[in-house]
C-alpha atoms as a PDB file:
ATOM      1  CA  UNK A   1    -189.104-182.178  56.238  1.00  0.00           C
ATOM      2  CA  UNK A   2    -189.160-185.736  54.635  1.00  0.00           C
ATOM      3  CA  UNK A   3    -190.654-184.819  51.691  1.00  0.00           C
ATOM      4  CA  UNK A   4    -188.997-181.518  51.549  1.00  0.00           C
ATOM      5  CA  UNK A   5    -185.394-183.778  50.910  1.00  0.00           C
ATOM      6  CA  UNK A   6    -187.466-186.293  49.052  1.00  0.00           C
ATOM      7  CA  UNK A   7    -187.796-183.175  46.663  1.00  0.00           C
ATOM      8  CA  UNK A   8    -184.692-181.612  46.889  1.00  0.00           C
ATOM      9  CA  UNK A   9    -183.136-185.359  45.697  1.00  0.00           C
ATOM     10  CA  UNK A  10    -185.727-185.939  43.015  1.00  0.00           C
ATOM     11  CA  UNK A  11    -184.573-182.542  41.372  1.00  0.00           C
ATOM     12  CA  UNK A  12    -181.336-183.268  41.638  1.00  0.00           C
ATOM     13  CA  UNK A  13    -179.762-183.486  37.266  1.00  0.00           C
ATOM     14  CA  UNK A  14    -178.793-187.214  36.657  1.00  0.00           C
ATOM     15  CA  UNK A  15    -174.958-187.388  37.076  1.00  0.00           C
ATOM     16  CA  UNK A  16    -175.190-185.705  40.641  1.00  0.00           C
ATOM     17  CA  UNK A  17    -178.048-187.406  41.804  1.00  0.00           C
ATOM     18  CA  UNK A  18    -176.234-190.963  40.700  1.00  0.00           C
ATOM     19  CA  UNK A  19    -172.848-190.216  41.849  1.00  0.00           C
ATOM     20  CA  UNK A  20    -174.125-189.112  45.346  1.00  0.00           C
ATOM     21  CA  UNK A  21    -175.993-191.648  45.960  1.00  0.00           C
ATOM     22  CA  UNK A  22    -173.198-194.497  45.199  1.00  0.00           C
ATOM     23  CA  UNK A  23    -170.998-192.453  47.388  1.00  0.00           C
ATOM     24  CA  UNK A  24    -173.668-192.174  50.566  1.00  0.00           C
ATOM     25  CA  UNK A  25    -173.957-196.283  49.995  1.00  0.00           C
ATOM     26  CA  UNK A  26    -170.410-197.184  49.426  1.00  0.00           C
ATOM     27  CA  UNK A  27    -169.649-195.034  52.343  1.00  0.00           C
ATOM     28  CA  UNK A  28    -172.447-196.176  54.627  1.00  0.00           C
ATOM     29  CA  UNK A  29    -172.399-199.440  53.936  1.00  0.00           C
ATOM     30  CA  UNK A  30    -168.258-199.588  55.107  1.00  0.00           C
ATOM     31  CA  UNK A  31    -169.345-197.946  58.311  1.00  0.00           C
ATOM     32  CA  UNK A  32    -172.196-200.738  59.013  1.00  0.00           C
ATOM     33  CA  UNK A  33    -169.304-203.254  57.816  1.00  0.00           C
ATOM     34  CA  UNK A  34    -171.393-204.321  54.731  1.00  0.00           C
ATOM     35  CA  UNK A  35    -168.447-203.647  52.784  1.00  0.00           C
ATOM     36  CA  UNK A  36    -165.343-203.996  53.391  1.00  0.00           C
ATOM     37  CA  UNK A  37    -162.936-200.832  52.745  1.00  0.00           C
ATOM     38  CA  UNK A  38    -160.057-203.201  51.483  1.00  0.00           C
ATOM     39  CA  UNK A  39    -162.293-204.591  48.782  1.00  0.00           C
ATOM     40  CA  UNK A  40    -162.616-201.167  47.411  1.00  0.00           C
ATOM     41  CA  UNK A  41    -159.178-199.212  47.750  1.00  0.00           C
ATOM     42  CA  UNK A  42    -157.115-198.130  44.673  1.00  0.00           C
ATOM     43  CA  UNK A  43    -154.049-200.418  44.573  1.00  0.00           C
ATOM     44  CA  UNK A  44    -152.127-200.184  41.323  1.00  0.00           C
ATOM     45  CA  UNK A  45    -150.974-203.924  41.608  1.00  0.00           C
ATOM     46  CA  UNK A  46    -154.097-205.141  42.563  1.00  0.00           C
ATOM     47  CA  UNK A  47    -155.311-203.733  39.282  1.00  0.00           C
ATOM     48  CA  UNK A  48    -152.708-204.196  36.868  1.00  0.00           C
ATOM     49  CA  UNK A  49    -151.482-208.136  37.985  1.00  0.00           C
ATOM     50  CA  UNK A  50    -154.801-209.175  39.438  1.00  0.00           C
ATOM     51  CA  UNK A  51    -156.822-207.629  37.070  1.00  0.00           C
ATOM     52  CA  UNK A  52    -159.128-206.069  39.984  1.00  0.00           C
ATOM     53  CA  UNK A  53    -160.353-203.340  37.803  1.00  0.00           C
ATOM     54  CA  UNK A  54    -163.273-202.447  39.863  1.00  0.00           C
ATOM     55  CA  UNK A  55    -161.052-200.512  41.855  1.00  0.00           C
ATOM     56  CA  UNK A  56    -160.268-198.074  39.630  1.00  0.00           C
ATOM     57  CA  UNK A  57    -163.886-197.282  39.984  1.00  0.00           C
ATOM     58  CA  UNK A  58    -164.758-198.075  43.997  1.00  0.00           C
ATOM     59  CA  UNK A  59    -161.966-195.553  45.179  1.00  0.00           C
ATOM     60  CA  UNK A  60    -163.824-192.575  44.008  1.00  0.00           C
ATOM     61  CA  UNK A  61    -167.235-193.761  45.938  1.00  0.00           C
ATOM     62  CA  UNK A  62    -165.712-194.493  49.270  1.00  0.00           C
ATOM     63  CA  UNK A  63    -165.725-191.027  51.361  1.00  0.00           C
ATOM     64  CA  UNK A  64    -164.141-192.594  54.364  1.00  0.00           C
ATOM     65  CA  UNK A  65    -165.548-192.599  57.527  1.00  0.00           C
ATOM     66  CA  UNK A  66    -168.879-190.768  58.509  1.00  0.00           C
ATOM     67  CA  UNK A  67    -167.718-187.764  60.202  1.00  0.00           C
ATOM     68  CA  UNK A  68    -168.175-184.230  59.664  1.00  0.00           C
ATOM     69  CA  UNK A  69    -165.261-184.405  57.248  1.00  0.00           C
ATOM     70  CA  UNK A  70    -168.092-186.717  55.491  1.00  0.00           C
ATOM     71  CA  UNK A  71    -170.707-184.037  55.674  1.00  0.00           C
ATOM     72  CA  UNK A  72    -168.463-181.506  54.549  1.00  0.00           C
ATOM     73  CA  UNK A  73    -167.418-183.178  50.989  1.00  0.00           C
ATOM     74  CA  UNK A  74    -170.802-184.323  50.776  1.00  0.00           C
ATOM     75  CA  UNK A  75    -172.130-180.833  50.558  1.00  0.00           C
ATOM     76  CA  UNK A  76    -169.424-180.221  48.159  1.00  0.00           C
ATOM     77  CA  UNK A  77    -170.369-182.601  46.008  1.00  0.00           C
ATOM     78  CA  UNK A  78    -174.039-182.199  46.141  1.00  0.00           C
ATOM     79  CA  UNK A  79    -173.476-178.155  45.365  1.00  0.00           C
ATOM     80  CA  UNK A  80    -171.018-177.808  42.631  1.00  0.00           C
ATOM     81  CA  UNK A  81    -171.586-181.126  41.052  1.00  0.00           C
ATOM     82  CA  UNK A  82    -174.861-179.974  40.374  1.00  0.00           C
ATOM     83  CA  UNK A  83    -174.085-176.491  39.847  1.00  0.00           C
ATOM     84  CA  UNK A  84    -171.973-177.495  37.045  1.00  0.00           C
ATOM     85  CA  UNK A  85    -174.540-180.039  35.499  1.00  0.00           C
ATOM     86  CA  UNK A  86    -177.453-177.536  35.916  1.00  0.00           C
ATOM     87  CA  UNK A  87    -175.231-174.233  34.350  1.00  0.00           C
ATOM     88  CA  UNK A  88    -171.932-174.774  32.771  1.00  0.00           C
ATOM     89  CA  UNK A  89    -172.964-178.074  30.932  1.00  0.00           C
ATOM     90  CA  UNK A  90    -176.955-177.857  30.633  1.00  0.00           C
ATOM     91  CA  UNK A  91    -178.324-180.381  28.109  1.00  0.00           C
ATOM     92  CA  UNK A  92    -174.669-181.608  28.100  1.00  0.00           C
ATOM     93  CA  UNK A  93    -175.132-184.346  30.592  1.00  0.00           C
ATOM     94  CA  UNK A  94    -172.662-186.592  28.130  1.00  0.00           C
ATOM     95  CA  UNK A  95    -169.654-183.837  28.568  1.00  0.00           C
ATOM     96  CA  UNK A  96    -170.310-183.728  31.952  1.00  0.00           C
ATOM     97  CA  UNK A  97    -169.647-187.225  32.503  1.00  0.00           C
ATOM     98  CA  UNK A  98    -166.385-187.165  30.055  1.00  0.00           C
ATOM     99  CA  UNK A  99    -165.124-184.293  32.085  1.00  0.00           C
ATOM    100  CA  UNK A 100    -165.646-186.225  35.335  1.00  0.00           C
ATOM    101  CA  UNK A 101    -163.877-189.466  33.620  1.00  0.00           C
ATOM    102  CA  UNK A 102    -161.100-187.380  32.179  1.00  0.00           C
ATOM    103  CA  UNK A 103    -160.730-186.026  35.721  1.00  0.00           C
ATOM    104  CA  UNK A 104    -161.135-189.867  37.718  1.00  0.00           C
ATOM    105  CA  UNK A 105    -158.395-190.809  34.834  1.00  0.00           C
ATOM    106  CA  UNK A 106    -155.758-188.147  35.336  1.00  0.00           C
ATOM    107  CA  UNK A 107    -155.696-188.715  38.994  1.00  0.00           C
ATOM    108  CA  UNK A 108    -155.488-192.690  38.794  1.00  0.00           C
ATOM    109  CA  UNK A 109    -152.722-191.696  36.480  1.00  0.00           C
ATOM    110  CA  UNK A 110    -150.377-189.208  38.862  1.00  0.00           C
ATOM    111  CA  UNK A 111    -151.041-191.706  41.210  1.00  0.00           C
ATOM    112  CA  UNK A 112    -150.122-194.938  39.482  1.00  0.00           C
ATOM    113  CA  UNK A 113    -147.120-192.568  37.844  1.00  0.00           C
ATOM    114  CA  UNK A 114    -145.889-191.495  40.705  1.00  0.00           C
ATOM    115  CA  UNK A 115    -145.751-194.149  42.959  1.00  0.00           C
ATOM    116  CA  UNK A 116    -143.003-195.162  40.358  1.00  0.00           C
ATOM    117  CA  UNK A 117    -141.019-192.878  41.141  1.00  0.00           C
ATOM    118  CA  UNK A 118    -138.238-192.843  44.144  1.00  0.00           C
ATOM    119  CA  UNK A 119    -138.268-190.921  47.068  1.00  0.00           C
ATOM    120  CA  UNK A 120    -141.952-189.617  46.367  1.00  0.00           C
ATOM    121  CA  UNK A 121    -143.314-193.524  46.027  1.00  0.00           C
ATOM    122  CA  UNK A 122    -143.958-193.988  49.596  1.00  0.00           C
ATOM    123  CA  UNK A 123    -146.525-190.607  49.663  1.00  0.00           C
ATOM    124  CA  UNK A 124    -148.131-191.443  46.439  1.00  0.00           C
ATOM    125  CA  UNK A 125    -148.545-194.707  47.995  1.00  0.00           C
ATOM    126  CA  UNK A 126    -150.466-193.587  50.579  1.00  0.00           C
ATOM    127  CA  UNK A 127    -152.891-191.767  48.064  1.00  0.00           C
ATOM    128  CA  UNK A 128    -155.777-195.058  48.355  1.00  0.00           C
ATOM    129  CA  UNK A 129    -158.975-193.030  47.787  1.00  0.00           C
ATOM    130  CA  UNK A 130    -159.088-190.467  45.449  1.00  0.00           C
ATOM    131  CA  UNK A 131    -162.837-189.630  45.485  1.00  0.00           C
ATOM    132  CA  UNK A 132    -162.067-186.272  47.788  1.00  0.00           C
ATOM    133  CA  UNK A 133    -159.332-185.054  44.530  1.00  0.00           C
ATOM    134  CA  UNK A 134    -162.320-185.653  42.336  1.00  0.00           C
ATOM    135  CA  UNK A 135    -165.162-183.406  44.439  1.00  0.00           C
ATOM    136  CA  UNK A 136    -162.282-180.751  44.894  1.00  0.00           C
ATOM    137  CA  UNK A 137    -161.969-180.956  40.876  1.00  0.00           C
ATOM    138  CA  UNK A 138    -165.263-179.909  40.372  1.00  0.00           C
ATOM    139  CA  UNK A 139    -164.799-177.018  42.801  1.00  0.00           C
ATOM    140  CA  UNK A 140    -161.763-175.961  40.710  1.00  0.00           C
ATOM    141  CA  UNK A 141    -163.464-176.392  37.540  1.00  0.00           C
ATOM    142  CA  UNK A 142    -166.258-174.195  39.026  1.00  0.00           C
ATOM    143  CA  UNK A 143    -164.674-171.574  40.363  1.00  0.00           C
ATOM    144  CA  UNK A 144    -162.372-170.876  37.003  1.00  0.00           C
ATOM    145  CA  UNK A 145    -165.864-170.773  35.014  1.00  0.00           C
ATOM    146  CA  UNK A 146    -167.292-168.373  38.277  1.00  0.00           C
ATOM    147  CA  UNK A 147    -164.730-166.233  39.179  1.00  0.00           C
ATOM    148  CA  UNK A 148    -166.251-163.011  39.981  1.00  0.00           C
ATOM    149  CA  UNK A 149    -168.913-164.504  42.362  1.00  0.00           C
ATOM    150  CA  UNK A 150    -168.607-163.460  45.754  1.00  0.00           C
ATOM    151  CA  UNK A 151    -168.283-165.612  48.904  1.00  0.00           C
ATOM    152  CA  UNK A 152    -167.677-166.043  52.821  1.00  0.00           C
ATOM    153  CA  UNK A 153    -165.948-168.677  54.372  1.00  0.00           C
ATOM    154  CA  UNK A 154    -167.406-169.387  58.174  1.00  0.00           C
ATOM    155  CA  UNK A 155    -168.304-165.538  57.526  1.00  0.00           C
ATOM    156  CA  UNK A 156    -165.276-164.483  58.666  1.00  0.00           C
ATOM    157  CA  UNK A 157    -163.927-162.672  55.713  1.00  0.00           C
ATOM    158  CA  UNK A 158    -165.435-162.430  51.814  1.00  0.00           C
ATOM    159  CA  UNK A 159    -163.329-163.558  48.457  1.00  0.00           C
ATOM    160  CA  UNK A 160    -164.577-164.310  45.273  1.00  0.00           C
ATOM    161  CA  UNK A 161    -165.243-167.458  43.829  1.00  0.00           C
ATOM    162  CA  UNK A 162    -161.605-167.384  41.767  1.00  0.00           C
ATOM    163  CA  UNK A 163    -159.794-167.950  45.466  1.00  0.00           C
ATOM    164  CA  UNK A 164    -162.015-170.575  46.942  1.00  0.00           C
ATOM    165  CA  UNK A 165    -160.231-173.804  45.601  1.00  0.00           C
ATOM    166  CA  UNK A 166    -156.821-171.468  47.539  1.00  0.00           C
ATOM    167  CA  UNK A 167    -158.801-171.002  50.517  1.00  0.00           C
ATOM    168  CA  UNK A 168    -160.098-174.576  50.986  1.00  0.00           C
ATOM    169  CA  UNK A 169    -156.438-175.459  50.612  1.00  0.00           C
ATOM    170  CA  UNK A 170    -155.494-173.210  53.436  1.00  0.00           C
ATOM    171  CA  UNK A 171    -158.011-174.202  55.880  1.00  0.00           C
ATOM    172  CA  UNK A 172    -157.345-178.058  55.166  1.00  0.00           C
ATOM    173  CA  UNK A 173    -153.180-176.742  56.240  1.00  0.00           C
ATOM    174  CA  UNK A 174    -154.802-175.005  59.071  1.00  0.00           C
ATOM    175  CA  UNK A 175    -156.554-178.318  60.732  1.00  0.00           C
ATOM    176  CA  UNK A 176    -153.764-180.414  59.384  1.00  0.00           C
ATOM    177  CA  UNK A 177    -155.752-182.505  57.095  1.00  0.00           C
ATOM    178  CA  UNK A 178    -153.227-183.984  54.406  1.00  0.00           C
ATOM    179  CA  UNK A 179    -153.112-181.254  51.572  1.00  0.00           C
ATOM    180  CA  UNK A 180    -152.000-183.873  48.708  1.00  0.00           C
ATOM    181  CA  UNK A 181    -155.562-184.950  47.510  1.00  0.00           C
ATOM    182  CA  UNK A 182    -156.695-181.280  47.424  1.00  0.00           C
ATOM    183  CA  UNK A 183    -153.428-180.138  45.439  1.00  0.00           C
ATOM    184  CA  UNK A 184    -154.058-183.358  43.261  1.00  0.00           C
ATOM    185  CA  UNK A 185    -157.611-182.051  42.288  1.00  0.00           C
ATOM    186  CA  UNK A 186    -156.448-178.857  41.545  1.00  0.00           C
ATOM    187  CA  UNK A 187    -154.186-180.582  39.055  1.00  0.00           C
ATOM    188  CA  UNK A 188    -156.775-182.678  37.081  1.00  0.00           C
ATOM    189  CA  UNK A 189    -159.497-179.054  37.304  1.00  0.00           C
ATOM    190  CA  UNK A 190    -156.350-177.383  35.745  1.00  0.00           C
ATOM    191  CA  UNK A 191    -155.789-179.711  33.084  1.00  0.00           C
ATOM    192  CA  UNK A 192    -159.480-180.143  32.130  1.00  0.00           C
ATOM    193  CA  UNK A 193    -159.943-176.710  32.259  1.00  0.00           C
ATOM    194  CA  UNK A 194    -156.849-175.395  29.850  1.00  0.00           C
ATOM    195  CA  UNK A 195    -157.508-178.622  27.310  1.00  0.00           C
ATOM    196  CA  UNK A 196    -161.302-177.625  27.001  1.00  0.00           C
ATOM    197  CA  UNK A 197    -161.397-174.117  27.206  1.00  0.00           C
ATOM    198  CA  UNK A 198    -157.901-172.316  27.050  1.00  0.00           C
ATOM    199  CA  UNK A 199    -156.563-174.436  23.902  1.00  0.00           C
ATOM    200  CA  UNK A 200    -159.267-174.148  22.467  1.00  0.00           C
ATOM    201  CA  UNK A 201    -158.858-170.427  21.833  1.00  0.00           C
ATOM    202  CA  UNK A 202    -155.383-170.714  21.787  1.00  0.00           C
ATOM    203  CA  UNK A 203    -155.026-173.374  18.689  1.00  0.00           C
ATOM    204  CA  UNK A 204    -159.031-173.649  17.642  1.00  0.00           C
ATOM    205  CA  UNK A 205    -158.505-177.478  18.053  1.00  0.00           C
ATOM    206  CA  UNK A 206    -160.232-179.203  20.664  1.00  0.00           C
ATOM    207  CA  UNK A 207    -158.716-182.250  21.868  1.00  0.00           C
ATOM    208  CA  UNK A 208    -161.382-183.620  24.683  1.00  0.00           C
ATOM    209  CA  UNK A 209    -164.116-183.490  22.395  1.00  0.00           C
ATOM    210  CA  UNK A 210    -166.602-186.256  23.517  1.00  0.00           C
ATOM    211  CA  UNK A 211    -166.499-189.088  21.899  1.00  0.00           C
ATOM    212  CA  UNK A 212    -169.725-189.967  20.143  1.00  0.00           C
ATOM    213  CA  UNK A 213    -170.260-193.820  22.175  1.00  0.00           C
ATOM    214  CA  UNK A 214    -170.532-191.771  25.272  1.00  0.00           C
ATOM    215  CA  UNK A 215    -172.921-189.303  23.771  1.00  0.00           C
ATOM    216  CA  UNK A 216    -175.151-192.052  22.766  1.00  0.00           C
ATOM    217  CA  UNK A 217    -175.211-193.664  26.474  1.00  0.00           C
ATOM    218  CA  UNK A 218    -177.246-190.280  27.440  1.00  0.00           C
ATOM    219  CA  UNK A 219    -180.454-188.763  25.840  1.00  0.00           C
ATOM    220  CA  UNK A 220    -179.835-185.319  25.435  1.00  0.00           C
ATOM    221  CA  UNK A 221    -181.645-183.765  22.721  1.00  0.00           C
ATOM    222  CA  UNK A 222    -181.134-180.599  21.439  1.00  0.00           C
ATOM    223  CA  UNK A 223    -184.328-178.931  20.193  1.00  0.00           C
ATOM    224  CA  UNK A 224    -184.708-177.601  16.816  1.00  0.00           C
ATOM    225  CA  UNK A 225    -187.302-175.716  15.546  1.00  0.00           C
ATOM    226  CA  UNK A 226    -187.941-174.574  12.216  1.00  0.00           C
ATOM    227  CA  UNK A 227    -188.155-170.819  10.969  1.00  0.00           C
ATOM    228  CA  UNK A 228    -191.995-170.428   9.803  1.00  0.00           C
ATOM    229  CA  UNK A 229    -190.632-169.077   6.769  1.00  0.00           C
ATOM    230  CA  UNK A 230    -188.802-172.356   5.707  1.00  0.00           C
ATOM    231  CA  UNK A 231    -192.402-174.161   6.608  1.00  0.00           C
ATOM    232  CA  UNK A 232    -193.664-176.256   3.600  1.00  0.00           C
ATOM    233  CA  UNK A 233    -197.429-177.678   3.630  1.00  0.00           C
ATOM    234  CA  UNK A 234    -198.642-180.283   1.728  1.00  0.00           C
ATOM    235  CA  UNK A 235    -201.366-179.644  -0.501  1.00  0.00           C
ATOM    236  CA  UNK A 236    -205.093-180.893   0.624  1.00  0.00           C
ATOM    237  CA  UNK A 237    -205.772-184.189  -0.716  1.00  0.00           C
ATOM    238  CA  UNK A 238    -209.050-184.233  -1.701  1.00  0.00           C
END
């Protein structure tokens, strides 16, 4: 069984494996009271006058308390996090990674944006972890690039793939879990998804190319290999 998970983990692509292990930690290690919750929350003044900028990275780690809410975003994450590093972006482990930061960035945005704003401050204000908006972006993201796959929920009825981001929504209504975060993840999958692959097609322009400093942090390689045809031999040296 050990070695079974020991397994399962190892194959794991890098970006899932990395970012589910910092959240098991960051999570764990706040339930054993190795960390303290407060040191890691997103707090736009913290950030901007204290210059605590590790929170704009610590909110999207911290899963809140070990539950079976816990095991339930977990699996999320572990599934189409690495359903979308293995498929949609293979050998694109640099996109990947600018799709999750253009995703962590639009939500630290509406949040910081809207807790400007009057009579919606005080709910944006609530908004301190944003790491569940960020899992249920990749589900969104996977289920617009998916959408004819079929599915169950609980096996109590069958959809396809194109509803589950709708369904999830309506269960978390139906236990009375606060919708915002899910509708906010929605939101950042919506934007990634028409900027990198709707406006594309509509304009040919593509304006979340990845920028070449991020490529270089990761060693993806594509492999070329050259028509025998075009092969040139050097003569024997004698």
């Amino acid at each position: 069984m050990a070695q079974a998970v020991e397994e399962w983990y190892k194959q794991m692509p890098i970006i899932t494996r990395s970012y589910l292990t910092a959240a098991v930690v960051t999570t764990v290690g706040c339930s054993l009271e190795i960390i303290s919750p407060y040191k890691l929350y997103l707090n736009p003044k913290l950030v901007l006058q204290r210059y605590e900028i590790w929170r704009l990275i610590t909110n999207f780690l911290y899963f809140r308390k070990m539950d079976l809410d816990f095991l339930f975003h977990m699996f999320f994450l572990a599934r189409y996090c690495k359903l979308l590093e293995e498929n949609s972006f293979r050998g694109r482990t640099a996109d990947f990674f600018y799709m999750l930061l253009f995703g962590a960035t639009v939500l630290t945005g509406i949040v910081f944006v809207g807790g400007m704003i009057p009579y919606v401050s005080e709910s944006f204000a609530k908004i301190i972890f944003l790491s569940n908006s960020l899992t249920f972006m990749m589900v969104y993201v996977w289920s617009k690039q998916n959408p004819f796959i079929p599915m169950s929920f609980l096996g109590l009825f069958t959809f396809t793939a194109a509803y589950l981001p709708w369904v999830l929504l309506g269960f978390s209504v139906l236990v009375g879990a606060s919708t915002w975060v899910d509708l906010l993840g929605m939101v950042a999958g919506h934007a990634y998804y028409f900027l990198e692959y709707v406006y594309p097609q509509m304009t040919g322009r593509r304006p979340l190319k990845t920028p070449s400093f991020i490529k270089s942090l990761f060693s993806d390689d594509t492999v070329v290999v050259t028509p025998a045809a075009n092969v040139r031999f050097a003569p024997p040296q004698d």
